[in-house]
N, C-alpha and C. Protein backbone atom coordinates (compact mmCIF):
# COMPACT_ATOMS: atom_id res chain seq x y z
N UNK A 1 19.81 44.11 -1.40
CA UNK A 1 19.75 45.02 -0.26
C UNK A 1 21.10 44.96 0.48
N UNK A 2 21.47 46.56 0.50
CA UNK A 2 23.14 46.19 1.39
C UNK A 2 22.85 45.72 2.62
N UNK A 3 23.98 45.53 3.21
CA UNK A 3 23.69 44.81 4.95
C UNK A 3 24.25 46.19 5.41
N UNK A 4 23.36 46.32 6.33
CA UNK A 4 24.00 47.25 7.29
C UNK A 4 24.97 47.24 8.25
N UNK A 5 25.96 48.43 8.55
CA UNK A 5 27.05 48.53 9.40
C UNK A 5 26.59 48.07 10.84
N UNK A 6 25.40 48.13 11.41
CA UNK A 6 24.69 47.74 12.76
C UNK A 6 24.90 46.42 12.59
N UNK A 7 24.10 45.59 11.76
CA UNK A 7 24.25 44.07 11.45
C UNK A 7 24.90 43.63 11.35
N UNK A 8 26.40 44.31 10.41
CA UNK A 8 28.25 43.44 10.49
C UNK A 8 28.23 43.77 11.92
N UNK A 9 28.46 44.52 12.90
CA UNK A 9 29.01 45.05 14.06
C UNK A 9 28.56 44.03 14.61
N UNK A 10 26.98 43.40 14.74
CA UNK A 10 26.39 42.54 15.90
C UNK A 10 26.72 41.31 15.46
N UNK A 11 27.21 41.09 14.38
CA UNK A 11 27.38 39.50 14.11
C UNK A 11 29.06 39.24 14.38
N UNK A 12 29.80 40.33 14.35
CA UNK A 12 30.96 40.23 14.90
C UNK A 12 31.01 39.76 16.52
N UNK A 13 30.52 40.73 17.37
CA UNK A 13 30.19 40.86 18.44
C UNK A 13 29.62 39.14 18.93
N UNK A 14 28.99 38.98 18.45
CA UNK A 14 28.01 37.45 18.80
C UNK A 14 29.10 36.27 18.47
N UNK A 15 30.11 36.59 17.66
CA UNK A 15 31.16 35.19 17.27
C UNK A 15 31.22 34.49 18.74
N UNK A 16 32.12 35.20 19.30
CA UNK A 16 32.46 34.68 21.06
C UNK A 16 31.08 33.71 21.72
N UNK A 17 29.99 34.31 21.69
CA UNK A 17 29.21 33.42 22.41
C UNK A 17 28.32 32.37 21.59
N UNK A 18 28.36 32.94 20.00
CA UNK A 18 27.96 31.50 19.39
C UNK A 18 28.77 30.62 19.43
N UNK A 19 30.05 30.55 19.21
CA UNK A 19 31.49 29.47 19.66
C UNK A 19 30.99 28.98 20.36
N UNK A 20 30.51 29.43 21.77
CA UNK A 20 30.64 28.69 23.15
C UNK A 20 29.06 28.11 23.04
N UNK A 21 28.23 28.71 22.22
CA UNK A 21 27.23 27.59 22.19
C UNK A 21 27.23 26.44 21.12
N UNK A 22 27.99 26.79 20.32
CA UNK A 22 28.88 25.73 19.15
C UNK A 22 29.24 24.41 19.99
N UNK A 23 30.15 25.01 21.07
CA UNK A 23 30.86 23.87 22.03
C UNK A 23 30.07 23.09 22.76
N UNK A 24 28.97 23.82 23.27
CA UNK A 24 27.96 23.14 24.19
C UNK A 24 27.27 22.15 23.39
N UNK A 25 27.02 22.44 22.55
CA UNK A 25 26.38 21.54 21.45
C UNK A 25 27.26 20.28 21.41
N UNK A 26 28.34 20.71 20.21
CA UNK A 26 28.77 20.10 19.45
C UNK A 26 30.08 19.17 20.67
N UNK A 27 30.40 19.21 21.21
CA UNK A 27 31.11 19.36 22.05
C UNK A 27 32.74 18.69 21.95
N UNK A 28 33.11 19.95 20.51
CA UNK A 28 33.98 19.83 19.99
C UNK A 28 34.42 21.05 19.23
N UNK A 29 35.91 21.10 19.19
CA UNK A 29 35.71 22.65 18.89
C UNK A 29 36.16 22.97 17.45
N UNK A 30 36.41 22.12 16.41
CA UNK A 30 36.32 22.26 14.79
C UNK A 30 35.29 21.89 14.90
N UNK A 31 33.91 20.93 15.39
CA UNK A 31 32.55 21.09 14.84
C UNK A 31 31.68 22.61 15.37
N UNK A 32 32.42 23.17 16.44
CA UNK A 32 31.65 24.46 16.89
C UNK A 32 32.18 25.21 16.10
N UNK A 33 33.16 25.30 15.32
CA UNK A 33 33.70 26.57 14.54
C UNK A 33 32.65 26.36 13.17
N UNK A 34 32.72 25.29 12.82
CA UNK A 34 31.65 24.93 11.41
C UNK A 34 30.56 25.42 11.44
N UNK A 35 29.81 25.03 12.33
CA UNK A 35 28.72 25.68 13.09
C UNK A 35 28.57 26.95 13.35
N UNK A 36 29.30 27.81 13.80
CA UNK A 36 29.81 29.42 13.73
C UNK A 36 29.76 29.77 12.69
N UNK A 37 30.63 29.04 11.65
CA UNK A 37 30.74 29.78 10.24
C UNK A 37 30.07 29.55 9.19
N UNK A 38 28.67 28.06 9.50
CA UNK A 38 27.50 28.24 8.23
C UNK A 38 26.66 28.88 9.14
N UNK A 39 26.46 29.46 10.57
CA UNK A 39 25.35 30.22 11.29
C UNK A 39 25.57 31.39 10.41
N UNK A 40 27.13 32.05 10.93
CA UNK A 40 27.41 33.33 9.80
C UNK A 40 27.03 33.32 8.74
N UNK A 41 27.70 32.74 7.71
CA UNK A 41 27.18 32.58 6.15
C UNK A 41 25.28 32.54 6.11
N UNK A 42 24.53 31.76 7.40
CA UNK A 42 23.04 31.60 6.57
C UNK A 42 22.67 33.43 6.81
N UNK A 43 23.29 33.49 8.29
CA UNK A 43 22.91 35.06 8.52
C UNK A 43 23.06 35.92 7.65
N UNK A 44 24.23 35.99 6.91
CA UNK A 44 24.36 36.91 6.19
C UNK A 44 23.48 37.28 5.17
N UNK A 45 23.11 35.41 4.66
CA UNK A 45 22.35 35.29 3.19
C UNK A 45 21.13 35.77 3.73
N UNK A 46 20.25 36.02 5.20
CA UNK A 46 19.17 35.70 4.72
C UNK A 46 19.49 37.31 5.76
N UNK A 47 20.10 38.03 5.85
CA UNK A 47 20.15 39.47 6.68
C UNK A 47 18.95 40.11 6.24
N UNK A 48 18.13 40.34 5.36
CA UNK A 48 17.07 40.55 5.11
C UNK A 48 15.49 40.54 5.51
N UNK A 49 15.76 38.88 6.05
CA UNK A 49 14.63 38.53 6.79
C UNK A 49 14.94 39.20 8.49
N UNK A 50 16.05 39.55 8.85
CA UNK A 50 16.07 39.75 10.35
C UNK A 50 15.54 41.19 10.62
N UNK A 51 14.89 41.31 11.49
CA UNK A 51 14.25 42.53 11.87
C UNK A 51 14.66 43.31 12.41
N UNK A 52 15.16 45.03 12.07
CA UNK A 52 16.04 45.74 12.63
C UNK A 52 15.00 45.89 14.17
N UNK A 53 16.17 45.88 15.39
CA UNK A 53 15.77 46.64 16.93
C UNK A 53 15.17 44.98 17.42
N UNK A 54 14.85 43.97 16.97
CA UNK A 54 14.95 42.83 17.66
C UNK A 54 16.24 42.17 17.83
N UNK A 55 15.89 41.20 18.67
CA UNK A 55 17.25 40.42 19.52
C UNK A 55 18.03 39.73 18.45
N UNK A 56 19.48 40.18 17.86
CA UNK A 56 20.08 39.87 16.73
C UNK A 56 20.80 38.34 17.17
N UNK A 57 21.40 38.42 18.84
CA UNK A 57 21.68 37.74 19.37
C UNK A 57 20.89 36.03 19.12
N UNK A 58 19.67 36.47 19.53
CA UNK A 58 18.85 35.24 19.76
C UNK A 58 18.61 34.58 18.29
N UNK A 59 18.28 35.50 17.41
CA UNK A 59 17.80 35.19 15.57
C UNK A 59 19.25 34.47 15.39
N UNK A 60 20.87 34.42 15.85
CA UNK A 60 21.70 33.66 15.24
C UNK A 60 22.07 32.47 16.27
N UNK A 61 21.33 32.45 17.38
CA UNK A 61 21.55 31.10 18.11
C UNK A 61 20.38 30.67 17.73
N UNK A 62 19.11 30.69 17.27
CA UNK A 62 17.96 29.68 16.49
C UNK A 62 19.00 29.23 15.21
N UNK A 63 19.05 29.97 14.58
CA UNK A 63 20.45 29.70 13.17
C UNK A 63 21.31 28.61 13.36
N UNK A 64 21.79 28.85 14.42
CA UNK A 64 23.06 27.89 15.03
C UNK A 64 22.49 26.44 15.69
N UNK A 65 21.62 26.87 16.33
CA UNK A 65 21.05 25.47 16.87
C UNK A 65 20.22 24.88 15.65
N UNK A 66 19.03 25.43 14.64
CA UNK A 66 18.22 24.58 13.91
C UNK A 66 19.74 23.92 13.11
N UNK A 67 20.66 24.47 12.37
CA UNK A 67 21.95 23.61 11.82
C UNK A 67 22.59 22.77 12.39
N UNK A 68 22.66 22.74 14.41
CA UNK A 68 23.51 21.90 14.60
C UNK A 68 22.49 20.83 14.65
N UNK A 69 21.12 20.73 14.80
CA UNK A 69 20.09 19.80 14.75
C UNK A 69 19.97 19.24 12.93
N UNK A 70 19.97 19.66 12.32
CA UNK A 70 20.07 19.19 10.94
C UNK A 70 21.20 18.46 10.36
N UNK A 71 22.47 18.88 11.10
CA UNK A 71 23.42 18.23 10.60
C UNK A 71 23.62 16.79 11.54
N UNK A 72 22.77 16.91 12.64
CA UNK A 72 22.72 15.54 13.75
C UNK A 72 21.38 14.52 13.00
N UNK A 73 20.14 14.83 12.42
CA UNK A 73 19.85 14.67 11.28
C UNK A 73 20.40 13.81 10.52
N UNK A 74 21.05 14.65 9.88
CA UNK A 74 22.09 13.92 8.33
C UNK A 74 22.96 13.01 8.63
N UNK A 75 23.51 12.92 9.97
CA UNK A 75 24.52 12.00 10.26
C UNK A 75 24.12 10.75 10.58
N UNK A 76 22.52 10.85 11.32
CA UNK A 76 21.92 9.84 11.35
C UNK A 76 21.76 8.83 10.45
N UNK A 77 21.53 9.62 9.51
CA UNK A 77 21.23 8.81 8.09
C UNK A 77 22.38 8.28 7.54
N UNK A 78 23.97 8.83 7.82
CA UNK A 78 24.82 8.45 7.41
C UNK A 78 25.42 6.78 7.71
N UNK A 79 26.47 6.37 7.18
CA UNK A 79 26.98 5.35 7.57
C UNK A 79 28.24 5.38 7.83
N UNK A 80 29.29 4.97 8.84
CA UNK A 80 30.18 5.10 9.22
C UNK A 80 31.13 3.78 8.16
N UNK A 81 32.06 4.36 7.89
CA UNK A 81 32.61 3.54 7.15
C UNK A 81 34.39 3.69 6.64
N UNK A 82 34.80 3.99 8.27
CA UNK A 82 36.19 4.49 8.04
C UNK A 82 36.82 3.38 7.43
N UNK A 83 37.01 1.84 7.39
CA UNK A 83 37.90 1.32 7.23
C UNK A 83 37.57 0.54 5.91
N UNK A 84 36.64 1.27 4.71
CA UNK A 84 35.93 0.74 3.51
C UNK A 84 35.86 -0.63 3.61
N UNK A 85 34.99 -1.54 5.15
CA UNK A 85 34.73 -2.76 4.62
C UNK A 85 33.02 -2.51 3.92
N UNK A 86 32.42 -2.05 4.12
CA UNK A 86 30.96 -1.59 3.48
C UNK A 86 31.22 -1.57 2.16
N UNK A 87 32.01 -0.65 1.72
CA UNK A 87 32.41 -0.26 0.35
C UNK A 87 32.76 -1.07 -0.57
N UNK A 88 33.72 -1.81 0.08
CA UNK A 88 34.53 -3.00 -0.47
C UNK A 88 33.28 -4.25 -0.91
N UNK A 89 32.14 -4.29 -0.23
CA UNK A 89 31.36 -5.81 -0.55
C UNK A 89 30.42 -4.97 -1.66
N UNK A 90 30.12 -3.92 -1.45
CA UNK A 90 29.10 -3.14 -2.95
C UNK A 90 29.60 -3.52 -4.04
N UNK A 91 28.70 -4.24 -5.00
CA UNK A 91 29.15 -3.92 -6.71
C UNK A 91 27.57 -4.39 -7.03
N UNK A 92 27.78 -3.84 -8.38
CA UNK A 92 26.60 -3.85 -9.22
C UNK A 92 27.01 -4.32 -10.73
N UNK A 93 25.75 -5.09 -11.12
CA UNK A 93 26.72 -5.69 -12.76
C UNK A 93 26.28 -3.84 -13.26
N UNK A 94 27.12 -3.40 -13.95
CA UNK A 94 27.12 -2.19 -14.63
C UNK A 94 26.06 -2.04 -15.65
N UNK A 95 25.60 -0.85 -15.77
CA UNK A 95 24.70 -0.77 -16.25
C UNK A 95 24.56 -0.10 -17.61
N UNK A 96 25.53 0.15 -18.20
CA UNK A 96 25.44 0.94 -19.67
C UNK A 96 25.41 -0.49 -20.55
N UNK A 97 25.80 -1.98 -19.75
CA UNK A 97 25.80 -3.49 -20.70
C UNK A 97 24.15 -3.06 -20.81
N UNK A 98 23.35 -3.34 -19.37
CA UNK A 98 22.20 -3.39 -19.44
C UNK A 98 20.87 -2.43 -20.27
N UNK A 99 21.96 -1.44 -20.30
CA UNK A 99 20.92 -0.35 -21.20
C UNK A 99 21.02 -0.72 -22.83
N UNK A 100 22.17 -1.27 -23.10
CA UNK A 100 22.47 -1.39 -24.64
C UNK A 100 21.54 -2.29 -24.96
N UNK A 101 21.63 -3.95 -23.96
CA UNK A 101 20.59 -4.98 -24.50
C UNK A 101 19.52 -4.33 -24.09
N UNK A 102 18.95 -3.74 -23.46
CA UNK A 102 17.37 -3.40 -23.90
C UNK A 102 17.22 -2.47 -24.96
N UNK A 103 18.06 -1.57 -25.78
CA UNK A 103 17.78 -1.16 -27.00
C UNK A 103 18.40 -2.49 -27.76
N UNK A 104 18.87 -3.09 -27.54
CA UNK A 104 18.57 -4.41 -28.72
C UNK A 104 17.56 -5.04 -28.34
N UNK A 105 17.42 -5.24 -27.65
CA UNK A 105 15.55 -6.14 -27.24
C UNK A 105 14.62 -5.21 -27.99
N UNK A 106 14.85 -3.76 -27.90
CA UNK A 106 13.29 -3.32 -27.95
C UNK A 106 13.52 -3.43 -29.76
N UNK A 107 14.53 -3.09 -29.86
CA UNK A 107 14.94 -3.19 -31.55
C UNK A 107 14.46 -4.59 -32.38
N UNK A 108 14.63 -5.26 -31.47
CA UNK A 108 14.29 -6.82 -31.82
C UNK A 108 12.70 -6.86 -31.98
N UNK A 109 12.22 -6.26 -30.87
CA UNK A 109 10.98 -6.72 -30.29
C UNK A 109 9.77 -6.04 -31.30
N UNK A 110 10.69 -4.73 -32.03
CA UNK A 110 10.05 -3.98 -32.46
C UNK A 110 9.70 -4.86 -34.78
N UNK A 111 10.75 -5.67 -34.81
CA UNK A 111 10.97 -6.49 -35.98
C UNK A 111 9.72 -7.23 -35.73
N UNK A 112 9.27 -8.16 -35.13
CA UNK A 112 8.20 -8.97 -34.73
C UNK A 112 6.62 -8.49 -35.39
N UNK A 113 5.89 -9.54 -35.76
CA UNK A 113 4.91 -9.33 -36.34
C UNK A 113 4.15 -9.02 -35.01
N UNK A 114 2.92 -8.53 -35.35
CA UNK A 114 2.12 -7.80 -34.52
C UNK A 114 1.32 -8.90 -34.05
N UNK A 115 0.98 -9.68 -34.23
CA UNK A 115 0.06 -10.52 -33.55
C UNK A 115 1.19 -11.13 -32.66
N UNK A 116 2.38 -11.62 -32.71
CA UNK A 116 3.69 -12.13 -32.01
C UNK A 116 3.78 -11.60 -30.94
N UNK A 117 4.54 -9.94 -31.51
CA UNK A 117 4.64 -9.25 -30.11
C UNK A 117 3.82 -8.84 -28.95
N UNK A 118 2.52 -8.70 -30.00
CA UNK A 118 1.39 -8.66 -28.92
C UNK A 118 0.96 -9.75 -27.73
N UNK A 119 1.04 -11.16 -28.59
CA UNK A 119 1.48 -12.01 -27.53
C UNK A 119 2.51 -12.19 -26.63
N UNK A 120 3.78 -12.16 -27.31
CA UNK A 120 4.88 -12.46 -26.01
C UNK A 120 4.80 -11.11 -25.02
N UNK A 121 4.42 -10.01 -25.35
CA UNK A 121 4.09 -8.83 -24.35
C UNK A 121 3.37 -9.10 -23.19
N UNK A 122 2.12 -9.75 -23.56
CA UNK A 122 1.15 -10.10 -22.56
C UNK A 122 1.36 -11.30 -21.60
N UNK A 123 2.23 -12.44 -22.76
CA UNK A 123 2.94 -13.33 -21.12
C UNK A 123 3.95 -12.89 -20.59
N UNK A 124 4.96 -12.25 -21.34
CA UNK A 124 6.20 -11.89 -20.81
C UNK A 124 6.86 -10.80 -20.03
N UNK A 125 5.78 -10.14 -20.33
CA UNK A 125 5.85 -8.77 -19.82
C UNK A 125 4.49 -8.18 -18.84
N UNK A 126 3.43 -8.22 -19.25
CA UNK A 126 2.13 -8.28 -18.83
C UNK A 126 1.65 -9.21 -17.45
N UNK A 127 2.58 -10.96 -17.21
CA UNK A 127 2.46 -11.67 -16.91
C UNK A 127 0.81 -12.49 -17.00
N UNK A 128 0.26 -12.31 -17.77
CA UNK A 128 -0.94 -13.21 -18.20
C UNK A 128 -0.91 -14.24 -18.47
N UNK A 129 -1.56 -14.96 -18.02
CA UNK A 129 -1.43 -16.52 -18.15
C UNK A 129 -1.71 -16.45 -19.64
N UNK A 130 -1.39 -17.89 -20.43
CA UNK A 130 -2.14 -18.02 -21.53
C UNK A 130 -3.69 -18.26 -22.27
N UNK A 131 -4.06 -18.96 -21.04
CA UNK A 131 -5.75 -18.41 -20.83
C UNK A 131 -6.84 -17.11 -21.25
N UNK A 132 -5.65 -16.30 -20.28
CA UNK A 132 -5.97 -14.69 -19.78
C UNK A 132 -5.43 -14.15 -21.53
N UNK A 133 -4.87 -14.23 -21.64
CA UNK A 133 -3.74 -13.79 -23.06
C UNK A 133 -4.70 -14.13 -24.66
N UNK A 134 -5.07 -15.33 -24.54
CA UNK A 134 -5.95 -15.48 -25.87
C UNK A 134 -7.49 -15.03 -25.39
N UNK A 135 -7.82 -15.21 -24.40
CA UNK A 135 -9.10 -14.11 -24.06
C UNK A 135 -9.28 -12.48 -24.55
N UNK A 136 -7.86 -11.99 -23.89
CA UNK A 136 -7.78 -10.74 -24.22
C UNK A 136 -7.49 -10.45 -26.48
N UNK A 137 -7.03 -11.37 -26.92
CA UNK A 137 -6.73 -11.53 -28.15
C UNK A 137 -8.28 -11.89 -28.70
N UNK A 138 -8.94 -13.03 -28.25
CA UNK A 138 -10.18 -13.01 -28.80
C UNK A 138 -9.48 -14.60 -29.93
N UNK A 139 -8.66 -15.31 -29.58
CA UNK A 139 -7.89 -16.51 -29.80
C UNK A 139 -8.04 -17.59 -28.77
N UNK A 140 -7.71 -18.80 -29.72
CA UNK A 140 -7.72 -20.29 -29.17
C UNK A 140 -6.28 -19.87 -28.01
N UNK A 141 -5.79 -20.76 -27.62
CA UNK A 141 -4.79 -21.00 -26.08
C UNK A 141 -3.92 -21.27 -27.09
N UNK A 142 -4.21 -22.24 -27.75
CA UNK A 142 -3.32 -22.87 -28.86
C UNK A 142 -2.51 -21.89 -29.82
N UNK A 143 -3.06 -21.15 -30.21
CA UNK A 143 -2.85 -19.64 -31.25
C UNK A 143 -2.00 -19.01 -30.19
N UNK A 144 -2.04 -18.41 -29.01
CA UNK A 144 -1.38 -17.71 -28.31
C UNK A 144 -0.26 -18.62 -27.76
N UNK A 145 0.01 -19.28 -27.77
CA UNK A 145 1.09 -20.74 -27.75
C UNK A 145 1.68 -20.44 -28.74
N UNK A 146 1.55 -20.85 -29.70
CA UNK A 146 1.90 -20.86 -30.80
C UNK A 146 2.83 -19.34 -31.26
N UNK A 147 2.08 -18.45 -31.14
CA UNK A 147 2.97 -16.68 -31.72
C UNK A 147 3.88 -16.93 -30.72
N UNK A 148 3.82 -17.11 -29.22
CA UNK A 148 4.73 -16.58 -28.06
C UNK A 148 6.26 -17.67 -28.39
N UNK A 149 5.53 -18.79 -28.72
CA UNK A 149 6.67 -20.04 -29.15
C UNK A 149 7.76 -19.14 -30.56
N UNK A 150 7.14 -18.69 -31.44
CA UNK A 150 6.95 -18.31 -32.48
C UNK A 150 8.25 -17.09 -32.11
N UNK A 151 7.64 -16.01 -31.22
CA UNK A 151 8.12 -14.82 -30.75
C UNK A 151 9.44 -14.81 -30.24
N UNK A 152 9.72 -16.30 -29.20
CA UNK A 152 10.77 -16.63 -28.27
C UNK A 152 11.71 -16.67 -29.57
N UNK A 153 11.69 -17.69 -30.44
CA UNK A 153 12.35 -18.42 -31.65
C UNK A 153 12.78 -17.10 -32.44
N UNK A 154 12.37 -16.00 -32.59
CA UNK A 154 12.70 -14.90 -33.26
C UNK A 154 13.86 -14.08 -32.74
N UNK A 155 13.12 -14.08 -31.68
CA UNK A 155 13.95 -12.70 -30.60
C UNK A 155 15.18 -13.48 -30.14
N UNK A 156 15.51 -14.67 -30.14
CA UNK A 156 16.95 -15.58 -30.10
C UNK A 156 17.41 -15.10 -31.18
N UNK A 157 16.87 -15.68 -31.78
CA UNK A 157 17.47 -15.42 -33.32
C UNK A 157 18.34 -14.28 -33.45
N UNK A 158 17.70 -13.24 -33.64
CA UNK A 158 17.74 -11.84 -33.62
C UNK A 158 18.56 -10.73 -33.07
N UNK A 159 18.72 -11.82 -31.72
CA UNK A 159 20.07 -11.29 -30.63
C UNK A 159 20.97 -12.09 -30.52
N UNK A 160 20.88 -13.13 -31.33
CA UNK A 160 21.89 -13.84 -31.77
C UNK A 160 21.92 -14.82 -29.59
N UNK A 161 21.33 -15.28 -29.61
CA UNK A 161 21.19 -15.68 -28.22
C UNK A 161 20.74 -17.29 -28.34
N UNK A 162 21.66 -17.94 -27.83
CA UNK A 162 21.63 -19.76 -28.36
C UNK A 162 20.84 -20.07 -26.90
N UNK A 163 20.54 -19.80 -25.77
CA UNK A 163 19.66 -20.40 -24.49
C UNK A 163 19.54 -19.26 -23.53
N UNK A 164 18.82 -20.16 -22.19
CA UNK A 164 18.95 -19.27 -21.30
C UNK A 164 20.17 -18.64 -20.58
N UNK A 165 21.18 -19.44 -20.95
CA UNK A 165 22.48 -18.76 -20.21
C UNK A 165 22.59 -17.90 -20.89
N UNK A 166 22.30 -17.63 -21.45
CA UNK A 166 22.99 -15.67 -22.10
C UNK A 166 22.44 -14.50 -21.64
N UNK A 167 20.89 -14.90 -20.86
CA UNK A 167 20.39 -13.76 -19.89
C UNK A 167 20.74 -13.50 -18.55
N UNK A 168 20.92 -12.36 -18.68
CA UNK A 168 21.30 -11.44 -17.03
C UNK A 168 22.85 -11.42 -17.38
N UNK A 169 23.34 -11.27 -16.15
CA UNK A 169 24.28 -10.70 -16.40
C UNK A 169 25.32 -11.54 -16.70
N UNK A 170 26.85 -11.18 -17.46
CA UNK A 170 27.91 -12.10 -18.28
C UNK A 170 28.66 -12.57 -16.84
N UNK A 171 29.23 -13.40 -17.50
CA UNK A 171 30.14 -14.49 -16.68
C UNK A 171 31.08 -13.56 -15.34
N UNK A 172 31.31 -12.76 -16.17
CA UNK A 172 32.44 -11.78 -15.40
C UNK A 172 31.62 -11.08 -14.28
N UNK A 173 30.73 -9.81 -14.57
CA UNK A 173 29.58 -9.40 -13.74
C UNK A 173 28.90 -10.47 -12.82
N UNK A 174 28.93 -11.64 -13.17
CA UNK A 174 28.25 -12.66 -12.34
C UNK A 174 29.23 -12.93 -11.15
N UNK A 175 30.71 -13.14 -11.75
CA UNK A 175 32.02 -13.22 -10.78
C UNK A 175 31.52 -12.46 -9.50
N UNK A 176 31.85 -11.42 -10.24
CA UNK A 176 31.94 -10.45 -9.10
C UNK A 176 30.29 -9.82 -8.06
N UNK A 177 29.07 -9.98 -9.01
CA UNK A 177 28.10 -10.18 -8.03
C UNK A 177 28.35 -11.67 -6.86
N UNK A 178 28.71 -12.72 -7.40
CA UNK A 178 28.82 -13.81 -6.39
C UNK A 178 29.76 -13.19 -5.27
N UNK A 179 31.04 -12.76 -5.42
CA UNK A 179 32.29 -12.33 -4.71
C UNK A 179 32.01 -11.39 -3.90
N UNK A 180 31.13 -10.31 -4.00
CA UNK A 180 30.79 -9.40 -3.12
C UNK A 180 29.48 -10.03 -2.41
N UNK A 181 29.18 -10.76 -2.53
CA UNK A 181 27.83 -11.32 -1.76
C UNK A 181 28.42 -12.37 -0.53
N UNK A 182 29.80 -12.88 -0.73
CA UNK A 182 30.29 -13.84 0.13
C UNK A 182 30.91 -12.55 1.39
């Protein structure tokens, strides 16, 4: 739908006093111009919904005010962080290491005999006691001992993994999780 020559004319006309309610707001005058010029831009997009012979005036100061309230909103949520000390303490051990070993785990996990994996699933993953674990199997405690012992001894194997130090994250990633935590 074209916009009509009435509608450019009144949104021209209205710049001057949305500015000055830009300012009242914002009470600054590059945040009142911003404000002016996504009020314009939503007006334009949504010129459609506005109703010819009602107050064109008033439909772009609701415009102007629900945005300068949304963007007070968003800032809320923001974090101030001119001088990147925030930035600077963030790190994360990276995560494409972490995605690879779980397609070698599941690759591993997937080699495992079925009575095995079914066990180490249910303590290791499931968290079931071993009690709970040969109940659900319809097995001695001993038997479910036994595969999960069985299961651990494989899946080392398998990932080529000599103890517990080789889980979570490597020496380096560990560096630097400790270093950003101080």
């Amino acid at each position: 739908m074209a916009v009509s020559p009435e509608f450019k004319k009144g949104l021209l006309e209205a710049i001057p006093s949305l500015r000055a309610f830009g300012m009242s707001l914002a009470q600054n005058a590059d945040k009142a111009d911003d404000l002016v010029q996504e009020t314009l831009v939503k007006a334009w997009d949504k010129h459609a919904s506005f109703q010819p012979g009602t107050n064109l005036k008033a439909w772009l100061f609701t415009i102007l005010r629900n945005e300068f309230y949304s963007q007070m909103r968003k800032r809320g949520r923001e974090v101030q962080d001119t001088d990147g000390t925030l930035t600077g303490r963030l790190a994360v051990h990276p995560g494409q290491h972490g995605m690879l070993d779980l397609d070698d785990f599941r690759k591993a996990l997937k080699q495992l005999p079925e009575d095995q994996r079914e066990a180490i699933i249910l303590i290791g993953a499931a968290g079931f006691s071993y009690e709970e674990a040969a109940e659900i199997c319809g097995c001695a405690v001993g038997t479910i001992k036994s595969r999960v012992s069985r299961a651990r001894s494989r899946l080392q194997q398998d990932l080529k993994i000599s103890g517990e130090a080789e889980f979570g994250p490597d020496a380096i990633a560990a560096q630097v999780m400790s270093a950003s935590a101080n």
